[in-house]
C-alpha atoms as a PDB file:
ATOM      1  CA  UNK A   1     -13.372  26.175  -3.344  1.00  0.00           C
ATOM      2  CA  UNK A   2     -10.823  23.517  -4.348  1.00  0.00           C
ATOM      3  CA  UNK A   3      -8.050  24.178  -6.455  1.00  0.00           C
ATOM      4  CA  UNK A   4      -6.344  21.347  -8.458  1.00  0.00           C
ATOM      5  CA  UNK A   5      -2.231  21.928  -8.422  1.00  0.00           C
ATOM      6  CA  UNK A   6      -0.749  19.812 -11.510  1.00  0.00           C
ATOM      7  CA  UNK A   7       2.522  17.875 -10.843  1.00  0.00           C
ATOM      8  CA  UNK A   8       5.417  20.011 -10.868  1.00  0.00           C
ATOM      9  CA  UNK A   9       3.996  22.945 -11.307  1.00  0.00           C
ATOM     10  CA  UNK A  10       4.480  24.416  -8.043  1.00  0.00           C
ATOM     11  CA  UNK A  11       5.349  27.231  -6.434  1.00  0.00           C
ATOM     12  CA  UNK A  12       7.525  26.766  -3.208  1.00  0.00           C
ATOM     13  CA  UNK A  13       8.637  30.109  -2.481  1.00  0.00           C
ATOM     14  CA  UNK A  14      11.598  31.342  -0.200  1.00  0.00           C
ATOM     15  CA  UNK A  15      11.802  28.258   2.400  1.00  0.00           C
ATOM     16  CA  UNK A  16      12.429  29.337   6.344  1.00  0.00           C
ATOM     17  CA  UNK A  17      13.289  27.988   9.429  1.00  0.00           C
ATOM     18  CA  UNK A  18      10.754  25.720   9.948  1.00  0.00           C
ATOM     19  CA  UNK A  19      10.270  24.752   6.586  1.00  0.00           C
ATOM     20  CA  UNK A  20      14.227  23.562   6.660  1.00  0.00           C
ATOM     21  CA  UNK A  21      14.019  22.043   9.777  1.00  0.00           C
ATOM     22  CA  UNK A  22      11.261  20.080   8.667  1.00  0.00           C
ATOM     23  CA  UNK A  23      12.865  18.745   5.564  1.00  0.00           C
ATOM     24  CA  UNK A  24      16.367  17.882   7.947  1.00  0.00           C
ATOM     25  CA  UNK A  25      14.518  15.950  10.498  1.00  0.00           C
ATOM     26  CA  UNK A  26      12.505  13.946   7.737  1.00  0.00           C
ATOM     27  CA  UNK A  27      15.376  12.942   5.949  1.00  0.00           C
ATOM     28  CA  UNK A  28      16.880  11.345   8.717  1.00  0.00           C
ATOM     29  CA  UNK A  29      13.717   9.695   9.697  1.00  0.00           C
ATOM     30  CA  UNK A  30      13.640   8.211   6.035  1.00  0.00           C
ATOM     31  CA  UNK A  31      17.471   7.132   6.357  1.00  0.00           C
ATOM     32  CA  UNK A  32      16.318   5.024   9.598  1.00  0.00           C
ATOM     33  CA  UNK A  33      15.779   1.245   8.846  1.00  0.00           C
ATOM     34  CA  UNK A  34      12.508   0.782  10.593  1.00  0.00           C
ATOM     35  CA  UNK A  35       9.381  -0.251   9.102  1.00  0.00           C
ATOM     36  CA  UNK A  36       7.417   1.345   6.490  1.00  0.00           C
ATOM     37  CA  UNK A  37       4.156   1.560   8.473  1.00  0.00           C
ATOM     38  CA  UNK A  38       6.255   2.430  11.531  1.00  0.00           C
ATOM     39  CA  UNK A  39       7.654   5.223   9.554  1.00  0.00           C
ATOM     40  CA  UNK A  40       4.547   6.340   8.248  1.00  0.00           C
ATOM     41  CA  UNK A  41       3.692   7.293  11.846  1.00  0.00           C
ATOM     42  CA  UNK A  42       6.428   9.243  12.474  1.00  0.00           C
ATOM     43  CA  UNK A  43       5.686  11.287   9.107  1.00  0.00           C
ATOM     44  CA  UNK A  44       2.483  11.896  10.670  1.00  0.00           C
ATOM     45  CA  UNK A  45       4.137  13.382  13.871  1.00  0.00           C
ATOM     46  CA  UNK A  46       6.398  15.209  11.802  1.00  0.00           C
ATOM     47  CA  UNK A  47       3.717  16.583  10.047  1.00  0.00           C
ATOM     48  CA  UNK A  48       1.396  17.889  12.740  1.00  0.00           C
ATOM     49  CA  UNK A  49       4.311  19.122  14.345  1.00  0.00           C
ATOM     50  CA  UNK A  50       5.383  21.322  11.036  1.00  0.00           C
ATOM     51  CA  UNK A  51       2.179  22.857  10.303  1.00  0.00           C
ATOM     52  CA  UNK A  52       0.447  24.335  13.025  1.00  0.00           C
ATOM     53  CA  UNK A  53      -2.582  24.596  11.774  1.00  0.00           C
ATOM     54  CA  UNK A  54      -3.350  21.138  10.864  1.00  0.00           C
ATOM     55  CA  UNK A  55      -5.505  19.268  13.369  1.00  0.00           C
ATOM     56  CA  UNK A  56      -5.643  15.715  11.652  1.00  0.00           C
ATOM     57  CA  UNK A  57      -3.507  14.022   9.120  1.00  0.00           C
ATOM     58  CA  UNK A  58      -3.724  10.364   7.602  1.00  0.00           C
ATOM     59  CA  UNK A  59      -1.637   8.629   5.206  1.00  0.00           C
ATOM     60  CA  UNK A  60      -3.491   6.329   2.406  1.00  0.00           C
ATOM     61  CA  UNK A  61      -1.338   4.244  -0.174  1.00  0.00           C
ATOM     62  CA  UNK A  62      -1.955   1.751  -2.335  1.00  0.00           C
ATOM     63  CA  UNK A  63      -0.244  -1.563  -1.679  1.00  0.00           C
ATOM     64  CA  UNK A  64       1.643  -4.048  -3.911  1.00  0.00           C
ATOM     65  CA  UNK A  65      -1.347  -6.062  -4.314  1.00  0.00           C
ATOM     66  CA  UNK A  66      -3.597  -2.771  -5.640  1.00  0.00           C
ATOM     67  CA  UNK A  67      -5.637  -2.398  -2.444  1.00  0.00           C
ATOM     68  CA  UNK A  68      -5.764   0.787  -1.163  1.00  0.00           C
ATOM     69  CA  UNK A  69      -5.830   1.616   2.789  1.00  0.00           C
ATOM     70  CA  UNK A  70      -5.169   3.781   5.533  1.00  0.00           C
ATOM     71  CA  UNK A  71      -1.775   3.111   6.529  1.00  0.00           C
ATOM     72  CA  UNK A  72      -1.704   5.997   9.099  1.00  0.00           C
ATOM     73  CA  UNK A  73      -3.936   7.952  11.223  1.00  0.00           C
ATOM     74  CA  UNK A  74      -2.886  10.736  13.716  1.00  0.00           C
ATOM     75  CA  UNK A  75      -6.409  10.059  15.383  1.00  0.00           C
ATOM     76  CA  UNK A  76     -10.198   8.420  14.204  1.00  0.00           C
ATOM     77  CA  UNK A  77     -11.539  10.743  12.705  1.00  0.00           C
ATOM     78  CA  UNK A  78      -8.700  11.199   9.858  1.00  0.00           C
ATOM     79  CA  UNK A  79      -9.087   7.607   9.162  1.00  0.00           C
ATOM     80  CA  UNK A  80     -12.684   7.242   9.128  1.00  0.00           C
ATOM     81  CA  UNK A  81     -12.592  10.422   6.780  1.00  0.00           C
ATOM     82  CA  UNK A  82     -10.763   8.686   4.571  1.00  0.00           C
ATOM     83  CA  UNK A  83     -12.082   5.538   5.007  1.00  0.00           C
ATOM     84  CA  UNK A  84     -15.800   6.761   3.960  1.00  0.00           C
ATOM     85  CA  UNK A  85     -14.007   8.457   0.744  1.00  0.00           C
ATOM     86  CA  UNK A  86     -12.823   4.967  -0.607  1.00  0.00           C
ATOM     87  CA  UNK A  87     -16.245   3.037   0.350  1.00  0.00           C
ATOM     88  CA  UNK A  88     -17.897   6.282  -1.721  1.00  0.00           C
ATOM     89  CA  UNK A  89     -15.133   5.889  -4.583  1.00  0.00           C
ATOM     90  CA  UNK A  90     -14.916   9.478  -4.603  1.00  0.00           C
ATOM     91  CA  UNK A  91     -13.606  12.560  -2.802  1.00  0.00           C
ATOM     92  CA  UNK A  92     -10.468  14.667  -2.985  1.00  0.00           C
ATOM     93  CA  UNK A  93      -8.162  11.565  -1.540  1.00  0.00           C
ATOM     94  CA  UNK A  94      -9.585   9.302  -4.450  1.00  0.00           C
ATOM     95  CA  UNK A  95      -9.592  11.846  -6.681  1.00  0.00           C
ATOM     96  CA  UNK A  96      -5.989  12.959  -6.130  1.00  0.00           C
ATOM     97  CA  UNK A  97      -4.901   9.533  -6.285  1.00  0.00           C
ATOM     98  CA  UNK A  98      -6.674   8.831  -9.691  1.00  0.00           C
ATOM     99  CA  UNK A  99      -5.028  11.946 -11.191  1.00  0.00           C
ATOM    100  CA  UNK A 100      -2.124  12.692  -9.806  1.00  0.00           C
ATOM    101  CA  UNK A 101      -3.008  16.356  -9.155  1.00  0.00           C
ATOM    102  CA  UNK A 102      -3.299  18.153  -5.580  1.00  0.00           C
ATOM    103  CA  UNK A 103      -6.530  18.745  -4.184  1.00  0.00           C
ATOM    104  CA  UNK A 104      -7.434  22.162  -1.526  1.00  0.00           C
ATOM    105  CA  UNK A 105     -11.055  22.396  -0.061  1.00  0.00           C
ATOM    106  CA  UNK A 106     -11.635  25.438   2.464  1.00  0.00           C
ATOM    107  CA  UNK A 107     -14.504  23.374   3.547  1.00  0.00           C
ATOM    108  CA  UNK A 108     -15.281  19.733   2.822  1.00  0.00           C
ATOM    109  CA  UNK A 109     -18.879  20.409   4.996  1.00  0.00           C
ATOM    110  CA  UNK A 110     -19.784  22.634   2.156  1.00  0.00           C
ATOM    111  CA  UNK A 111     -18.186  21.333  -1.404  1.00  0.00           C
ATOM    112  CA  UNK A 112     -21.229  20.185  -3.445  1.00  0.00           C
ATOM    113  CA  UNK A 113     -18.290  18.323  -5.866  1.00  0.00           C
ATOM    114  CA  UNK A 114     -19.209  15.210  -3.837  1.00  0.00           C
ATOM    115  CA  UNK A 115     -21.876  13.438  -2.451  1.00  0.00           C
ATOM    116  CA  UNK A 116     -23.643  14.793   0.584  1.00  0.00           C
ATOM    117  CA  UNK A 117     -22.729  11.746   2.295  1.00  0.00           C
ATOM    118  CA  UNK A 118     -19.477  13.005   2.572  1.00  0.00           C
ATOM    119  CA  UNK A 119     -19.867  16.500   3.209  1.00  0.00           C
ATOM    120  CA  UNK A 120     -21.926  14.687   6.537  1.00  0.00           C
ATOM    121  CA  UNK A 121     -19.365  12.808   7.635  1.00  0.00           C
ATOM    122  CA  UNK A 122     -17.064  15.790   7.805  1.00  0.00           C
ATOM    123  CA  UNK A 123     -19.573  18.189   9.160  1.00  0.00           C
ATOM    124  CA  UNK A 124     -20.008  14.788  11.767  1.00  0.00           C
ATOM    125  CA  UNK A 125     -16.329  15.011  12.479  1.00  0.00           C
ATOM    126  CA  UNK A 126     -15.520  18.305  12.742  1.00  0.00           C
ATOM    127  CA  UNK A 127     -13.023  18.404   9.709  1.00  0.00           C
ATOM    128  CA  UNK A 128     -13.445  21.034   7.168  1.00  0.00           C
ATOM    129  CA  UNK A 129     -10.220  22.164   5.750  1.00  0.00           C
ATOM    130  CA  UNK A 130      -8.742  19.556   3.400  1.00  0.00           C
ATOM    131  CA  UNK A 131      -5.440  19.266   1.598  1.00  0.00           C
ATOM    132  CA  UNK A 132      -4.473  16.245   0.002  1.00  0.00           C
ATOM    133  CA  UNK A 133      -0.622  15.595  -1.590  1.00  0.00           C
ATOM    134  CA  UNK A 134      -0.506  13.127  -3.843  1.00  0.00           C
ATOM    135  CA  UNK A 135       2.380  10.293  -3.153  1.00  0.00           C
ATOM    136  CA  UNK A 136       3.464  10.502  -6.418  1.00  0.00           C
ATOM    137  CA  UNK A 137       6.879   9.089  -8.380  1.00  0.00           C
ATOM    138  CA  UNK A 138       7.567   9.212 -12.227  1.00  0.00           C
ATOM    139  CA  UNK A 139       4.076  10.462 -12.938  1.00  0.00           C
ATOM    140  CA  UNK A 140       2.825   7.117 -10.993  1.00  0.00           C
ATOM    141  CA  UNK A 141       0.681   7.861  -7.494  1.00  0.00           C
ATOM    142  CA  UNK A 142       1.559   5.527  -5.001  1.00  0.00           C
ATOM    143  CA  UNK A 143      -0.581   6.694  -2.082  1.00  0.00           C
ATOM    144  CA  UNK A 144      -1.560  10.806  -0.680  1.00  0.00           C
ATOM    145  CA  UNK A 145      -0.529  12.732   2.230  1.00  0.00           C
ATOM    146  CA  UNK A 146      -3.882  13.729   3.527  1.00  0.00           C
ATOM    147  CA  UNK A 147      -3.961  16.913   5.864  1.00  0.00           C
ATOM    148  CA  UNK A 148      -7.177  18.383   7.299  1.00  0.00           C
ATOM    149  CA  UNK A 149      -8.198  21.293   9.731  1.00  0.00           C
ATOM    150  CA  UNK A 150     -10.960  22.325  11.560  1.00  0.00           C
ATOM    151  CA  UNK A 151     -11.492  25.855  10.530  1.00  0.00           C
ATOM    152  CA  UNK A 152     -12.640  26.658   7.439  1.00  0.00           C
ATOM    153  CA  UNK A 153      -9.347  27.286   5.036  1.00  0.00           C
ATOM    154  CA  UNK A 154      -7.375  26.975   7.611  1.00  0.00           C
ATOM    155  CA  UNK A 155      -4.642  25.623   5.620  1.00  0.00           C
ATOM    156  CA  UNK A 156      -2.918  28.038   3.852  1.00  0.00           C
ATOM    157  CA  UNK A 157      -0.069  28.343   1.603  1.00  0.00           C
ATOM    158  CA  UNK A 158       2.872  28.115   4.206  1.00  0.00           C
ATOM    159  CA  UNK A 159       0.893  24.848   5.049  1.00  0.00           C
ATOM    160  CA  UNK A 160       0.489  23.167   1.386  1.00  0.00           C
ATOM    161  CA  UNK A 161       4.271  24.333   0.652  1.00  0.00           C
ATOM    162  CA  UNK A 162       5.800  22.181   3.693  1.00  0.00           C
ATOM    163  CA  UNK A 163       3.535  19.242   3.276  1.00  0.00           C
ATOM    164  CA  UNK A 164       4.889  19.286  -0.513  1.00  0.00           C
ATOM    165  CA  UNK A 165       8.097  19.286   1.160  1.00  0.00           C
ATOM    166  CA  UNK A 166       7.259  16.116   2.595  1.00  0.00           C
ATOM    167  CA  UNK A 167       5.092  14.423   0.342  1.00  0.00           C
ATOM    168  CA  UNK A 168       8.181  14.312  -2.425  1.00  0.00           C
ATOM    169  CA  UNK A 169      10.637  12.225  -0.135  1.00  0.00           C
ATOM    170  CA  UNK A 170       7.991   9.794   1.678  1.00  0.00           C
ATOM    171  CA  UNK A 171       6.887   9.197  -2.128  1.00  0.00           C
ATOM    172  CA  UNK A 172      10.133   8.049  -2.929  1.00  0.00           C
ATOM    173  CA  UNK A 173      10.557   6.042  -0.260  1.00  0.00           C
ATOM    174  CA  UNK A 174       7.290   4.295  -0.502  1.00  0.00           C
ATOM    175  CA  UNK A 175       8.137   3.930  -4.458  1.00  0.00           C
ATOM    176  CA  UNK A 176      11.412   1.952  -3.018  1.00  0.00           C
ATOM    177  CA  UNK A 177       9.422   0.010  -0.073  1.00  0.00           C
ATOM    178  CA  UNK A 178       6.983  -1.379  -2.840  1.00  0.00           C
ATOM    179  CA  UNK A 179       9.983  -1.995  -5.709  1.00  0.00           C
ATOM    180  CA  UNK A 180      11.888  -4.382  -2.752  1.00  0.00           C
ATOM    181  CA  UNK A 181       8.391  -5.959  -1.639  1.00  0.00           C
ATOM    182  CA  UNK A 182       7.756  -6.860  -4.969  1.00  0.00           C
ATOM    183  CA  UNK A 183      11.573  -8.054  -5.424  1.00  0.00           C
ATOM    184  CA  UNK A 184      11.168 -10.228  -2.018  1.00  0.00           C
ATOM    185  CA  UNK A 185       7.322 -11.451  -3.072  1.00  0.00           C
ATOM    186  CA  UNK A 186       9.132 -13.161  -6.157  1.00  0.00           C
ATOM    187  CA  UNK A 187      12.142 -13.985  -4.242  1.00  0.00           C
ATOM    188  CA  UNK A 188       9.978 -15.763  -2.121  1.00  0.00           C
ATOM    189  CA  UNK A 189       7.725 -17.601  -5.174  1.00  0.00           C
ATOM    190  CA  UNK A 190      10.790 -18.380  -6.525  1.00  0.00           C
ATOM    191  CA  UNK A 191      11.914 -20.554  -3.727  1.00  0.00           C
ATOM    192  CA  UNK A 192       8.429 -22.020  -3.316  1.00  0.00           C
ATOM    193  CA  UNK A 193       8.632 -23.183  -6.960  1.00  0.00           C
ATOM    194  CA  UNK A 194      12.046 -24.979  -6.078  1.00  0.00           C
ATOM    195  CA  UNK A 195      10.687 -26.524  -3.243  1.00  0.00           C
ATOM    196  CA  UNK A 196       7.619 -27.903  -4.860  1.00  0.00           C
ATOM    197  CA  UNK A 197       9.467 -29.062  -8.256  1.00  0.00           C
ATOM    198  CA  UNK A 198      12.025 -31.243  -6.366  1.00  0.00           C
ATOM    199  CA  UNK A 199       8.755 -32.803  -3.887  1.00  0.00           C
ATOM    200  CA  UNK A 200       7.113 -33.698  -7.496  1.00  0.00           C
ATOM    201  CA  UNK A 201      10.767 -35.281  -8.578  1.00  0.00           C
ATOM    202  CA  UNK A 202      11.117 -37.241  -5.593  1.00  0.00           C
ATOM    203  CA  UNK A 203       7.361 -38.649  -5.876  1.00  0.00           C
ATOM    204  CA  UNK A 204       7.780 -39.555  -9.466  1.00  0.00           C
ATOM    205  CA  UNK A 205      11.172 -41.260  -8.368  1.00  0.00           C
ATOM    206  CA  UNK A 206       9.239 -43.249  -5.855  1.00  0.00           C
ATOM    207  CA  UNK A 207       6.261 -43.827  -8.129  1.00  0.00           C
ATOM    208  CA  UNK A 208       8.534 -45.211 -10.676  1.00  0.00           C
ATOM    209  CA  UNK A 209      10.434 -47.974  -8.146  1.00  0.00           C
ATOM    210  CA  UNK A 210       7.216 -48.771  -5.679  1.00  0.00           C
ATOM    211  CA  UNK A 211       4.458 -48.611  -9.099  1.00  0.00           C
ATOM    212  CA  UNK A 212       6.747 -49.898 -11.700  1.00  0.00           C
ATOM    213  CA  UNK A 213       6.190 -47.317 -14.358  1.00  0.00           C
ATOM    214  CA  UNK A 214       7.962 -44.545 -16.187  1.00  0.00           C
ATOM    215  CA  UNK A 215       8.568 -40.954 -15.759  1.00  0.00           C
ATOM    216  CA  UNK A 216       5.363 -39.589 -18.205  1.00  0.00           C
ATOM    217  CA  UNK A 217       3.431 -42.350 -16.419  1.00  0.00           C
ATOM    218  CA  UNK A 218       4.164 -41.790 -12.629  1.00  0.00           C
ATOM    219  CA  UNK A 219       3.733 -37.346 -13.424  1.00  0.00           C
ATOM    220  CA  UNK A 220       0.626 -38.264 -15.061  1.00  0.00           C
ATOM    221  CA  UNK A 221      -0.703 -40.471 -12.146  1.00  0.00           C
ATOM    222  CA  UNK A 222       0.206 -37.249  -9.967  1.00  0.00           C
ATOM    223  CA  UNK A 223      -1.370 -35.094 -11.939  1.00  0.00           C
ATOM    224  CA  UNK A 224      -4.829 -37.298 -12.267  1.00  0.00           C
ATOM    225  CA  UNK A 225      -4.930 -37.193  -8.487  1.00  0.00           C
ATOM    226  CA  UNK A 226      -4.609 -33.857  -7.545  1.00  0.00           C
ATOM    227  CA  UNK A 227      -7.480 -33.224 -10.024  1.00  0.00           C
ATOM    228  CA  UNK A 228      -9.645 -35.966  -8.245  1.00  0.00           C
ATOM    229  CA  UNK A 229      -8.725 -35.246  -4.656  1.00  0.00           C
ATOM    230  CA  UNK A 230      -8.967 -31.283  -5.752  1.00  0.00           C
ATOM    231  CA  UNK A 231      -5.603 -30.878  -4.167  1.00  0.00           C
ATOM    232  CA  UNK A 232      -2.468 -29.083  -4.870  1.00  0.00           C
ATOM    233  CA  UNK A 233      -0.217 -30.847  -7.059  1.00  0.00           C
ATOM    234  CA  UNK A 234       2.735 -30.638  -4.531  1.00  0.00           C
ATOM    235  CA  UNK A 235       0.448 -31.599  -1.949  1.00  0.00           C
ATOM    236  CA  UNK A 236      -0.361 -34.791  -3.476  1.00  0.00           C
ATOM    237  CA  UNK A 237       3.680 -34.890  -4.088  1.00  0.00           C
ATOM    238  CA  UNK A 238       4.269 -34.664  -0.476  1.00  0.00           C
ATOM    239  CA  UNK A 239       1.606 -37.000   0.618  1.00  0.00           C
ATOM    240  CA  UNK A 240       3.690 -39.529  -1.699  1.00  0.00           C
ATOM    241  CA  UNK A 241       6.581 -39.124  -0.247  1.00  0.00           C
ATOM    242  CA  UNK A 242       5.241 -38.951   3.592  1.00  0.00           C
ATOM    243  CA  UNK A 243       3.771 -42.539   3.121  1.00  0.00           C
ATOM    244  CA  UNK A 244       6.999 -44.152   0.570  1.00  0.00           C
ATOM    245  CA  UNK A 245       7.015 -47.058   2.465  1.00  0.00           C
ATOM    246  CA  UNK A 246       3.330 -47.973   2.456  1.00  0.00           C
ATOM    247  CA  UNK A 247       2.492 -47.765  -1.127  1.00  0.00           C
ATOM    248  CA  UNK A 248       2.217 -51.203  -2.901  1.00  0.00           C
ATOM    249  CA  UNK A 249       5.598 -52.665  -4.210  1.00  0.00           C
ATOM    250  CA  UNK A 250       5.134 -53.394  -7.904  1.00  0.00           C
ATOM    251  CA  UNK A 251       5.070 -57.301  -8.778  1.00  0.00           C
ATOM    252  CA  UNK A 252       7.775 -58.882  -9.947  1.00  0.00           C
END
């Protein structure tokens, strides 16, 4: 059966031990500066270590760009499990994702909610059990914890409450990683547009001494060219300034 846990609306109970342990040891991990992907595998040791029961566990998020992938795998089978759920556009990783909302299956070999090529490819693998945790910030899913075990329902509710306990901090942190990649993607535009304005300045300038024209006229003979030669318009500007010397002096 799988049951469908809206966001924020559960229970966590009385937390032990373990459960406190688990929590302390990932929020140093997150306070490390190593990379995100290199963290991710951690979380998945972490994980596996935390809840006995689970005998696979991936990571899926979505990147800045909107593709979604596997960022970490505790072994092949996890990954190609989730792998075969995105090619399918469907199952509980996808469909956690989409919503927001946890997903439970006591057996994935069995649930006729998806198509039997997945319930195959589990039944292949050996993975029945499935608990997914959406990565999820401000109501926005950035990704799922995905936990699986091989014994039917073998996950129980010690099991969903610690990777909860889990999910919430690596979603915050992956909500962070994305925010600065974005920050450093425009950083990074940013200077490309700086470059390639002062290139195109510097050809006009030489356009306008070696050619003999004005301003409009040498950006406009830029301009025809990289349509012609189906090149970049900085290209073109480089390629001007690369071979100054050799262009034809104007007449006097």
């Amino acid at each position: 059966m799988m049951e469908s846990v809206p966001d924020g609306g559960t229970d966590v109970g009385e937390p032990g031990e373990a459960y406190l342990r688990t929590v302390e040891e990932l929020l140093t991990l997150l306070l490390e500066e190593v990379p995100f992907d290199a963290m991710l595998e951690q979380v998945i040791a972490l994980t596996a270590q935390a809840i006995a029961t689970t005998d696979a566990v991936a990571v899926t998020v979505e990147r800045v760009d909107g593709r979604t992938d596997t960022a970490a795998a505790s072994d092949a089978a996890s990954r190609q499990l989730d792998e075969v759920q995105r090619a399918l556009g469907t199952g509980p990783c996808v469909d956690a994702m989409a919503d927001g909302n946890e997903r439970y299956v006591d057996d994935l070999t069995s649930d006729d909610r998806w198509p039997s090529e997945l319930r195959e490819e589990a039944s292949r693998l050996g993975l029945h059990c499935a608990l997914v945790v959406p990565l999820r910030v401000s109501g926005r899913s950035f990704g799922a914890l995905n936990l699986f075990a091989r014994q039917p329902g073998g996950l129980d509710e010690d099991a969903r409450r610690t990777a909860r306990s889990i999910a919430g901090p690596v979603a915050a942190t992956l909500a962070n990683a994305r925010a600065y990649s974005r920050v450093e993607q425009l950083s990074i535009q940013l200077r490309e547009a700086i470059t390639s304005r002062a290139v195109i300045e510097q050809a006009k300038g030489i356009l306008m001494v070696r050619v003999g024209c004005d301003e409009d006229e040498a950006f406009a003979l830029l301009r025809r060219t990289s349509q012609h030669q189906n090149r970049k318009l900085r290209d073109v500007a480089a390629a001007v300034v690369a071979m100054r010397d050799q262009l034809p002096a104007r007449r006097a």
